[in-house]
Protein backbone atom coordinates (compact mmCIF):
# COMPACT_ATOMS: atom_id res chain seq x y z
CA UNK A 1 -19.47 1.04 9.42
CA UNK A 2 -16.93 2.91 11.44
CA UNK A 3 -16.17 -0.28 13.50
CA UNK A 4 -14.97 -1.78 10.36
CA UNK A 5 -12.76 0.42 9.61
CA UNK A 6 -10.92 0.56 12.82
CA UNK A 7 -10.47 -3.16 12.91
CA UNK A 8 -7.99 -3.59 9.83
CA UNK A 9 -4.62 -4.21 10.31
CA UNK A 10 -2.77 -1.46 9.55
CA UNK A 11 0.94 -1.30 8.37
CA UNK A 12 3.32 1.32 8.43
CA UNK A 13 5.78 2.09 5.33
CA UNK A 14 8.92 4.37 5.86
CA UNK A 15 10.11 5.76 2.56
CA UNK A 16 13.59 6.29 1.17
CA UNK A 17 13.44 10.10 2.69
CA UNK A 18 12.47 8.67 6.52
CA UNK A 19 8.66 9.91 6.16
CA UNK A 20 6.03 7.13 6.74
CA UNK A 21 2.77 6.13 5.68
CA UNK A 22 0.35 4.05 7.50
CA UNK A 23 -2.04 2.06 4.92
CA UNK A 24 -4.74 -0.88 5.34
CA UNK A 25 -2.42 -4.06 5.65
CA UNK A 26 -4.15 -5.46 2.73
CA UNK A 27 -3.62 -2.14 0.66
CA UNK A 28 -0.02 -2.47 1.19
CA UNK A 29 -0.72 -6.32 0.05
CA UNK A 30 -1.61 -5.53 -3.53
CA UNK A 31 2.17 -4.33 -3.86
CA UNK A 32 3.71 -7.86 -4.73
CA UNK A 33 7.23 -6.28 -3.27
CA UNK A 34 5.86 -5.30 -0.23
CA UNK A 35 3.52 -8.21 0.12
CA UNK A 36 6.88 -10.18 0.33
CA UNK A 37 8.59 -8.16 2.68
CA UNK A 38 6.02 -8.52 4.84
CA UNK A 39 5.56 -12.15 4.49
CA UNK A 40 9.15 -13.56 3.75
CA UNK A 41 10.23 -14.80 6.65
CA UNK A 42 14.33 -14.51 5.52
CA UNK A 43 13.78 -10.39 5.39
CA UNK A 44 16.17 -9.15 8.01
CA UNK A 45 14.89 -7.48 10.62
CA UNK A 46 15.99 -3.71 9.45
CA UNK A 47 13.49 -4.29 7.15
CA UNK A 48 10.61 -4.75 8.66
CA UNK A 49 9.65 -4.17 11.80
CA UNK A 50 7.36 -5.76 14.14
CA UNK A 51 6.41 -3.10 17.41
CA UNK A 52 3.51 -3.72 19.76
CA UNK A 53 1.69 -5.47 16.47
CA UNK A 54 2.56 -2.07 14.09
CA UNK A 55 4.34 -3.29 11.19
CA UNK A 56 7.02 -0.83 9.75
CA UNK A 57 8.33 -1.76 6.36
CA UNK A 58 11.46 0.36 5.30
CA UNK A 59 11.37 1.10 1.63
CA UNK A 60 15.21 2.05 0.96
CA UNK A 61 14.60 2.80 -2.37
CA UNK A 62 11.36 4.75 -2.70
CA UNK A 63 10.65 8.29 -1.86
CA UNK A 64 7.66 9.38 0.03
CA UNK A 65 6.09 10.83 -3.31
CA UNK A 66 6.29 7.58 -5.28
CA UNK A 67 5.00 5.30 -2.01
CA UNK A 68 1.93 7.97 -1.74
CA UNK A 69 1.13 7.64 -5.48
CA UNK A 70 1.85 3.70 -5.33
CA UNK A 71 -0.77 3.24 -2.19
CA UNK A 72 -3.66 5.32 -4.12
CA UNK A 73 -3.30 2.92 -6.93
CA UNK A 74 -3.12 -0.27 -4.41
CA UNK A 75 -6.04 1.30 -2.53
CA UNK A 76 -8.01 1.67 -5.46
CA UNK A 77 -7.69 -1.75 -6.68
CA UNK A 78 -8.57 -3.13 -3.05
CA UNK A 79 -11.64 -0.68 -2.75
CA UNK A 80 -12.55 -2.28 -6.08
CA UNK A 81 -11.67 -5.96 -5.44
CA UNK A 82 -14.27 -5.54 -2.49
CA UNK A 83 -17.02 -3.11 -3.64
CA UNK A 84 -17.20 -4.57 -7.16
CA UNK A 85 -19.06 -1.37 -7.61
CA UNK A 86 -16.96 -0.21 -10.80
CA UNK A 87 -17.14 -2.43 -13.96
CA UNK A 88 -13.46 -3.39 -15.95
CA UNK A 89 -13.58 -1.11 -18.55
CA UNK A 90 -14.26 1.99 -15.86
CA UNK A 91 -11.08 1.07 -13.95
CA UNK A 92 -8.78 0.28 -16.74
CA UNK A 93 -9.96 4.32 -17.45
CA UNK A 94 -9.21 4.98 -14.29
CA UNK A 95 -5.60 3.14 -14.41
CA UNK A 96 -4.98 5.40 -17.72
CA UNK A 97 -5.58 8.25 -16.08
CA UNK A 98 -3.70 7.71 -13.11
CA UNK A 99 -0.51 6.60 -14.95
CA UNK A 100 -0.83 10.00 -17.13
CA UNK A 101 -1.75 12.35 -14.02
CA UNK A 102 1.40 10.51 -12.34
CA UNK A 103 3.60 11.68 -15.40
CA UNK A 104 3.32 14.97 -14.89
């Protein structure tokens, strides 16, 4: 199990504020924005960054607050899309909560 998880591609996402956050490449994926930043091949090259096969995607417009909060809802959505532990209904709860937690 641990072998697993050291084997996913991981990218790295520097916010607006310079901090960064390293996330499961296909975490990061389930953002369509950053899916296409990764994946665009016409994104110039201050935007993402390829170094000894770490990606770094600079996100000049979102703080490191809003990424962290974006990534645990991508994360949740990929854990789901792969366990297809939780049924619809339980994750659309989830979503509601998350969006009114996030509010606050």
């Amino acid at each position: 199990m641990f072998g697993t998880m050291s084997s996913k591609k991981m990218i790295t996402l520097k916010s607006l504020d310079g901090q960064t956050l390293e996330v499961e490449e296909a975490v990061a994926k389930k953002s369509l924005m950053i899916k296409n930043m990764i994946e665009d091949e016409d994104v110039t090259d201050d935007e993402v960054e390829d170094d000894d096969e770490d990606h770094v995607v600079h996100l000049r417009k979102v703080t490191h607050k809003v990424l962290g909060k974006a990534m645990e809802y991508c994360k949740r959505h990929v854990d789901e899309d792969e366990n297809k532990v939780v049924n619809e209904n339980e994750l659309k709860a989830w979503d509601q909560d998350f969006v009114v937690k996030t509010q606050d």
